[in-house]
N, C-alpha and C. Protein backbone atom coordinates (compact mmCIF):
# COMPACT_ATOMS: atom_id res chain seq x y z
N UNK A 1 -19.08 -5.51 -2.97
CA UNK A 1 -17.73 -5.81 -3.43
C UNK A 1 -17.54 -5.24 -4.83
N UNK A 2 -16.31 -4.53 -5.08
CA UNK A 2 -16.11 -4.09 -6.55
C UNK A 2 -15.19 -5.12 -7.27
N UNK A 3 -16.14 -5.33 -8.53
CA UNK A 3 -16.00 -6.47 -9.73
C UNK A 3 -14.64 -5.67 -10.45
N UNK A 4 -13.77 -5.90 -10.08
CA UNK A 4 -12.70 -5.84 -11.00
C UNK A 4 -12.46 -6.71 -12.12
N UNK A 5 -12.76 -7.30 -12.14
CA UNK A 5 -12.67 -8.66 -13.99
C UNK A 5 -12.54 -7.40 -15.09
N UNK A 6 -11.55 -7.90 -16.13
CA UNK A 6 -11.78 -7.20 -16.91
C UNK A 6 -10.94 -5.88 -17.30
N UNK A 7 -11.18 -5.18 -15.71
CA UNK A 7 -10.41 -3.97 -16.09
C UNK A 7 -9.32 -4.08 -15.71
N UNK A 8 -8.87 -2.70 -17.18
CA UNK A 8 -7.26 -2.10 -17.12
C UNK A 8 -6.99 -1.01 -16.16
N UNK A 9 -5.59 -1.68 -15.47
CA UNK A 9 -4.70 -0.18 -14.81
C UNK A 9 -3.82 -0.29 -15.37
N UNK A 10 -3.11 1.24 -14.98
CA UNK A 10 -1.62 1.61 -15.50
C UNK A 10 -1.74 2.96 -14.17
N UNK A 11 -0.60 2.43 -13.51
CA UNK A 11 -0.07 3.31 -12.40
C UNK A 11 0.27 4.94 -12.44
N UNK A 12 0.24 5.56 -11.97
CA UNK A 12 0.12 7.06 -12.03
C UNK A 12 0.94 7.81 -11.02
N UNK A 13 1.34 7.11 -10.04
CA UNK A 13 2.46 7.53 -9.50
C UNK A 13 2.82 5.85 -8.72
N UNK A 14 4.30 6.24 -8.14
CA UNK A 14 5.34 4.89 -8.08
C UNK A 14 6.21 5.57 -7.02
N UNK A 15 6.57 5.15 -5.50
CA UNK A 15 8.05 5.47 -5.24
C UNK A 15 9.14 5.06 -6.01
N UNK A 16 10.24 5.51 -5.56
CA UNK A 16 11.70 5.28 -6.83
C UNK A 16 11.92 3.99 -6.15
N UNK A 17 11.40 3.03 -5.38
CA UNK A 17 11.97 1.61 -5.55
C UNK A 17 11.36 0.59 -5.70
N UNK A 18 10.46 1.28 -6.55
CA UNK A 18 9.33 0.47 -7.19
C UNK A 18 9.75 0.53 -8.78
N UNK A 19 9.11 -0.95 -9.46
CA UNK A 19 9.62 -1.06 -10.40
C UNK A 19 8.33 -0.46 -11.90
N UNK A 20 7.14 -0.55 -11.32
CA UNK A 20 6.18 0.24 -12.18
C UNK A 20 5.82 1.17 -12.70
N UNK A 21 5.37 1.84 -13.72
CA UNK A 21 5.28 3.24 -14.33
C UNK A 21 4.18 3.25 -15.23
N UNK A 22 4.26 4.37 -15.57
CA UNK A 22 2.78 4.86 -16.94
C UNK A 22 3.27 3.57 -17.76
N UNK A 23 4.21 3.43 -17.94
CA UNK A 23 4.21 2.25 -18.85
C UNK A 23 3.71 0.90 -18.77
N UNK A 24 3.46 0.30 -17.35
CA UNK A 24 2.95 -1.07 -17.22
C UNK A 24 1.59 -0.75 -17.46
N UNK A 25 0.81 -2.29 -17.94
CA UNK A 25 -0.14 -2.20 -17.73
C UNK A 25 -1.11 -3.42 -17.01
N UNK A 26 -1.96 -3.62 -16.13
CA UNK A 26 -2.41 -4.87 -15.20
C UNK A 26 -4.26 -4.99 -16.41
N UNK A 27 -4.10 -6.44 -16.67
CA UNK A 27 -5.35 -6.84 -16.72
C UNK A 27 -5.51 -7.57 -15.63
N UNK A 28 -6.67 -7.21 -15.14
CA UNK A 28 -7.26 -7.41 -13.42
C UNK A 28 -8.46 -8.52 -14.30
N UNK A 29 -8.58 -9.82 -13.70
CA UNK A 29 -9.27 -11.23 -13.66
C UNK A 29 -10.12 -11.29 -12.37
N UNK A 30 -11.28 -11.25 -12.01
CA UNK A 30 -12.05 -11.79 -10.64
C UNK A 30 -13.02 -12.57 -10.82
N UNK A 31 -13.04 -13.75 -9.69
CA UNK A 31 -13.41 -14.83 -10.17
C UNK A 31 -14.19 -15.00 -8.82
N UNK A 32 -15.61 -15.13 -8.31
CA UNK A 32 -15.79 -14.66 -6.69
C UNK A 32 -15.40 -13.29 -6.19
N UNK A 33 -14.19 -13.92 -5.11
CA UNK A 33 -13.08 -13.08 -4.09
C UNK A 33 -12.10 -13.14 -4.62
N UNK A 34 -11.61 -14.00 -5.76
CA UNK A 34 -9.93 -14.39 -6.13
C UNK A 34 -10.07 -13.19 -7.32
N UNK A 35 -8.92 -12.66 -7.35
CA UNK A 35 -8.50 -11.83 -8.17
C UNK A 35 -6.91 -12.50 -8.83
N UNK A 36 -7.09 -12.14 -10.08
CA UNK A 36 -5.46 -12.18 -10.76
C UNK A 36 -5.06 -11.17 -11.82
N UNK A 37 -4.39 -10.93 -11.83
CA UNK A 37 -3.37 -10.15 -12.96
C UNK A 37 -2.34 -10.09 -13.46
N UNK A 38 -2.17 -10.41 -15.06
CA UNK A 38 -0.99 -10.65 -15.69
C UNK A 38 -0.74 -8.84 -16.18
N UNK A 39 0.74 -8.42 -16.35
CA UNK A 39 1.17 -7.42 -16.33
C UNK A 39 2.58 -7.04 -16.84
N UNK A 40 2.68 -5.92 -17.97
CA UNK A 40 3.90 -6.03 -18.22
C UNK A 40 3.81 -4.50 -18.67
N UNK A 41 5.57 -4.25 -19.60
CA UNK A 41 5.69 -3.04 -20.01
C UNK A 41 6.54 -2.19 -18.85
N UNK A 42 7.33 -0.95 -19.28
CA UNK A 42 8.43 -0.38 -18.86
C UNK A 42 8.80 -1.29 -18.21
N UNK A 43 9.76 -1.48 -16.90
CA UNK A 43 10.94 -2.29 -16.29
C UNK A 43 10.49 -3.41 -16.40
N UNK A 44 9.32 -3.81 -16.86
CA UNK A 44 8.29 -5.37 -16.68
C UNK A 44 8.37 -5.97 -17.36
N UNK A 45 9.15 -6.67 -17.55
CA UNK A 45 9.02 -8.16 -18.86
C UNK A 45 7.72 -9.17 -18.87
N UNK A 46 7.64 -9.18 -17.85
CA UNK A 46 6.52 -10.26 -17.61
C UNK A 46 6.20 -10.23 -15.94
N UNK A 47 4.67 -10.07 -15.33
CA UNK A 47 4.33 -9.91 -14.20
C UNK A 47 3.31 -11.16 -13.28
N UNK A 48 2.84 -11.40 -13.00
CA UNK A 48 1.63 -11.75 -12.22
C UNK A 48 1.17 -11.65 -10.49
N UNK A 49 -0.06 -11.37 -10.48
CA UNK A 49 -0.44 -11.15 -9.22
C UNK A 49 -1.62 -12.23 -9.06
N UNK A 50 -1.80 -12.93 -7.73
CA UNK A 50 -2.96 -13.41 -7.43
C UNK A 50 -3.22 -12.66 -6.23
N UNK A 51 -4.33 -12.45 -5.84
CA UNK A 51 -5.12 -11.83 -4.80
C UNK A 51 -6.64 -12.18 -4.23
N UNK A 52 -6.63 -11.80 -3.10
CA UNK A 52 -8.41 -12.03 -2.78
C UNK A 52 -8.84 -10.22 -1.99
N UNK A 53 -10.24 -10.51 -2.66
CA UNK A 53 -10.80 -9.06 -2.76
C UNK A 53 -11.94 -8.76 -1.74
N UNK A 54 -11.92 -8.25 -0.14
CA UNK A 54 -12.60 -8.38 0.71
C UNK A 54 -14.29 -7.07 0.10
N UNK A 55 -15.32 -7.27 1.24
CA UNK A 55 -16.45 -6.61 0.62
C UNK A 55 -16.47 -5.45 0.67
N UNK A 56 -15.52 -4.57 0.82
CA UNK A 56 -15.08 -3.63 1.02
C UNK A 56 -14.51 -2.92 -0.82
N UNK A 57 -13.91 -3.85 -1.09
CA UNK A 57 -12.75 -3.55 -2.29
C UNK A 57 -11.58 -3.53 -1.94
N UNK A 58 -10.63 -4.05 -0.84
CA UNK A 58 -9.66 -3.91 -0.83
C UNK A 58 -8.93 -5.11 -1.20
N UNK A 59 -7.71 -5.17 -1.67
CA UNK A 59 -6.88 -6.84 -2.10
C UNK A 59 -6.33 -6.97 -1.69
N UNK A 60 -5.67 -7.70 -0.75
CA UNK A 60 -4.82 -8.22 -0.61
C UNK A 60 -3.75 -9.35 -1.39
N UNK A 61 -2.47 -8.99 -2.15
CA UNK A 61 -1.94 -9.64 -3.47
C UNK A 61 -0.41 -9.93 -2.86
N UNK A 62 -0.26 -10.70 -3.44
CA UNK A 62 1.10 -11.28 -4.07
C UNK A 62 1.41 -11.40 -5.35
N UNK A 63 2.76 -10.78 -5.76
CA UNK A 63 2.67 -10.43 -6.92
C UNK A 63 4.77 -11.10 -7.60
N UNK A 64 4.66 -11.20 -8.56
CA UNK A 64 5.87 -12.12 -9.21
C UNK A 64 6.12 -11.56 -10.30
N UNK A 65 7.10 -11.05 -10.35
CA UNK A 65 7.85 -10.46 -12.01
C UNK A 65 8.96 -10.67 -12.44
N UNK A 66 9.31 -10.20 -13.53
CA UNK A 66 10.58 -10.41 -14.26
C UNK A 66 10.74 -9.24 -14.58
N UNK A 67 12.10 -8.68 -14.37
CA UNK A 67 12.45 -6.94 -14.68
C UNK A 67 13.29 -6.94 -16.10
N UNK A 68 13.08 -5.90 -16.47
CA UNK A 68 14.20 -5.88 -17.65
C UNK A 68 15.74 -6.14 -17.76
N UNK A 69 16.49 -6.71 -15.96
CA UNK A 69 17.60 -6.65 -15.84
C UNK A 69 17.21 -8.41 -15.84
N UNK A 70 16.40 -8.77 -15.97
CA UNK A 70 15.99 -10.80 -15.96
C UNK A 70 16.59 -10.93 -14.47
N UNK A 71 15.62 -10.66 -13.64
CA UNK A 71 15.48 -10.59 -11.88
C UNK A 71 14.13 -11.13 -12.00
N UNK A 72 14.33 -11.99 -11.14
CA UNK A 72 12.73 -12.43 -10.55
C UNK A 72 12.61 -11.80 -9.13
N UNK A 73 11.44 -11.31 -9.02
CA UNK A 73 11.34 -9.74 -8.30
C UNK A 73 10.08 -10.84 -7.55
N UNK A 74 9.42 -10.51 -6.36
CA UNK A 74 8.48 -10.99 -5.70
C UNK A 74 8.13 -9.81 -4.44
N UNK A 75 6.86 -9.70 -3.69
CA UNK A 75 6.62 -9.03 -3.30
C UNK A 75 5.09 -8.92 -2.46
N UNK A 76 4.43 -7.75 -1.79
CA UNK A 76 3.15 -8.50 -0.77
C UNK A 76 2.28 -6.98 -1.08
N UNK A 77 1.35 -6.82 -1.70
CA UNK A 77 0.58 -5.63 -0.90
C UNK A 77 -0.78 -5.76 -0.96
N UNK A 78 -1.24 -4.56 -0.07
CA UNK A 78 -2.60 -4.41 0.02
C UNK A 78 -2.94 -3.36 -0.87
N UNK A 79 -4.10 -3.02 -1.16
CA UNK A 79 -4.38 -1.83 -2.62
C UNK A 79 -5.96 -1.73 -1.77
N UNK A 80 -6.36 -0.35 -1.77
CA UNK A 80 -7.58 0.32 -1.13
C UNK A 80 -8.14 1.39 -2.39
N UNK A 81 -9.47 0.56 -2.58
CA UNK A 81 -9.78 1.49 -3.93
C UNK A 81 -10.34 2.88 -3.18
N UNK A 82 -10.57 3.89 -4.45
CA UNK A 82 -11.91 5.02 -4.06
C UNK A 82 -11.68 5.22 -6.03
N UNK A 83 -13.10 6.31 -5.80
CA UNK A 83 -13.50 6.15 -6.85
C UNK A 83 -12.82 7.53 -7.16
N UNK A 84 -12.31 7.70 -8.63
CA UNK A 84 -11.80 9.43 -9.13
C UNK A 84 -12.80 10.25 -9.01
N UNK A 85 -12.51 11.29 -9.58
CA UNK A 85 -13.83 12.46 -9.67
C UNK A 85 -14.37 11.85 -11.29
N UNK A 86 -13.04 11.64 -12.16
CA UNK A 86 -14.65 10.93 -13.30
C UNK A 86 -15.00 9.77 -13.19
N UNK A 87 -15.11 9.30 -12.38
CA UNK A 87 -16.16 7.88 -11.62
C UNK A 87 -15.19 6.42 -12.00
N UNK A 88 -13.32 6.74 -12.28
CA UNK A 88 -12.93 5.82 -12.42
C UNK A 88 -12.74 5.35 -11.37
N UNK A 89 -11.72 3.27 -11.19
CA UNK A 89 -10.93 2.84 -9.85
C UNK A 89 -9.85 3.44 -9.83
N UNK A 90 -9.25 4.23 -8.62
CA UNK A 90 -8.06 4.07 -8.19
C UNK A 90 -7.64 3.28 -7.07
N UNK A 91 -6.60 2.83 -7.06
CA UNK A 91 -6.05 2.07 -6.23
C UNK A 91 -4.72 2.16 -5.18
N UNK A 92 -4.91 2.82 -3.95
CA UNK A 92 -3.93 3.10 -4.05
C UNK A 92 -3.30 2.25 -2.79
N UNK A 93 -2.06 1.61 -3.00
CA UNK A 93 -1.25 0.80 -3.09
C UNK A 93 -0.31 0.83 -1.91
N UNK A 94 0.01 0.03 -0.51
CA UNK A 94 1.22 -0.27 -0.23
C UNK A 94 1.76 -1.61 -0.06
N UNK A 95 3.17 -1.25 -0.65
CA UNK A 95 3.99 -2.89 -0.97
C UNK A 95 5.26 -3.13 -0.28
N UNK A 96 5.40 -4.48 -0.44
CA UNK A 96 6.89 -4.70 0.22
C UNK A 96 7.30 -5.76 -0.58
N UNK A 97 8.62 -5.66 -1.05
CA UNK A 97 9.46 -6.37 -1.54
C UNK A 97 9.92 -7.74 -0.63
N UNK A 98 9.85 -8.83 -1.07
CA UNK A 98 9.72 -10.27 -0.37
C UNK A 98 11.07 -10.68 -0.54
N UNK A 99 11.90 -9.86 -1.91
CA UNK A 99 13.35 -9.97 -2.34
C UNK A 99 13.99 -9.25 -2.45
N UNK A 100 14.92 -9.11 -3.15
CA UNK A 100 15.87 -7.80 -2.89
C UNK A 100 16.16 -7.27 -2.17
N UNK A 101 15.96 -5.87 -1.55
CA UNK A 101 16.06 -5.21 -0.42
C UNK A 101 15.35 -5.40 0.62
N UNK A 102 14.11 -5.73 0.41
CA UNK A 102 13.14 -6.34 0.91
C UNK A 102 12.40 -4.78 1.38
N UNK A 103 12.39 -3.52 0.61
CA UNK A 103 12.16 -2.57 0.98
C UNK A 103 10.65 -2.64 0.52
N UNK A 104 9.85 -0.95 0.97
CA UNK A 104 8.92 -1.10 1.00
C UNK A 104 7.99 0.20 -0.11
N UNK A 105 7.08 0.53 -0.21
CA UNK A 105 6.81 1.43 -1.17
C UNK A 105 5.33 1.90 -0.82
N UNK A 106 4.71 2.98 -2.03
CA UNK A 106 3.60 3.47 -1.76
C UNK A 106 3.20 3.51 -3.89
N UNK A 107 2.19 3.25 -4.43
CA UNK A 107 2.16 3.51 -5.73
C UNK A 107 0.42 3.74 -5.80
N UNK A 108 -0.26 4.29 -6.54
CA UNK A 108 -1.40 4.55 -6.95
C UNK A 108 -1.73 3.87 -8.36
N UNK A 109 -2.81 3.05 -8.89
CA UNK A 109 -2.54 2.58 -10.44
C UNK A 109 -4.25 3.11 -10.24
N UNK A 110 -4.66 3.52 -11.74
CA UNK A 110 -5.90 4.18 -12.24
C UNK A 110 -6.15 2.93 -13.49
N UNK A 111 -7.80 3.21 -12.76
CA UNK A 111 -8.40 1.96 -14.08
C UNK A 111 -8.56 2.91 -15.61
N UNK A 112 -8.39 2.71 -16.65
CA UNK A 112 -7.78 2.91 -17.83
C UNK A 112 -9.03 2.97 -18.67
């Protein structure tokens, strides 16, 4: 299982109905299997995710924010690591919106 505690992401690519960018950034918490992350910056006022992290590395999360328009935003994804070529996590990401449109997305975030 990969120990995420600790480390930083900041996303590297985002579909356009996603609200994340180079600008957010996730401190990733693992505790066991439970994972959490508080998160903010560009459209992000304030974020959080809880998740559990199978032996594989993959998460499964739910995640809760506040946008810069003061929307409480909510949402579901799974994230499948591999490792970069310089031996960082990437993560790459599909989500669905639980509100709003209830649309769906694809984003990649790199450990930092």
């Amino acid at each position: 299982m990969i120990n995420y505690n600790n480390k930083l992401f900041r996303p590297v690519s985002n579909t356009d109905n996603g609200e994340t960018s180079s600008e957010t950034l996730f401190l990733y918490k693992q505790f066991g299997n439970v994972l959490t992350s508080e998160y903010s910056g560009g459209k992000i006022k304030y974020g959080h995710i809880i998740g559990l992290v199978d032996e594989a590395g993959n998460i499964e999360m739910r995640y809760h924010q506040i946008n810069d328009k003061g929307e409480l935003m909510t949402g579901i994804c799974i994230s499948k690591p591999e490792r970069s070529p310089g031996g960082k996590i990437r993560l790459h990401e599909n989500w669905e919106w639980t509100s709003g449109d209830k649309s769906t997305g694809q984003s990649i975030i790199e450990e930092q």
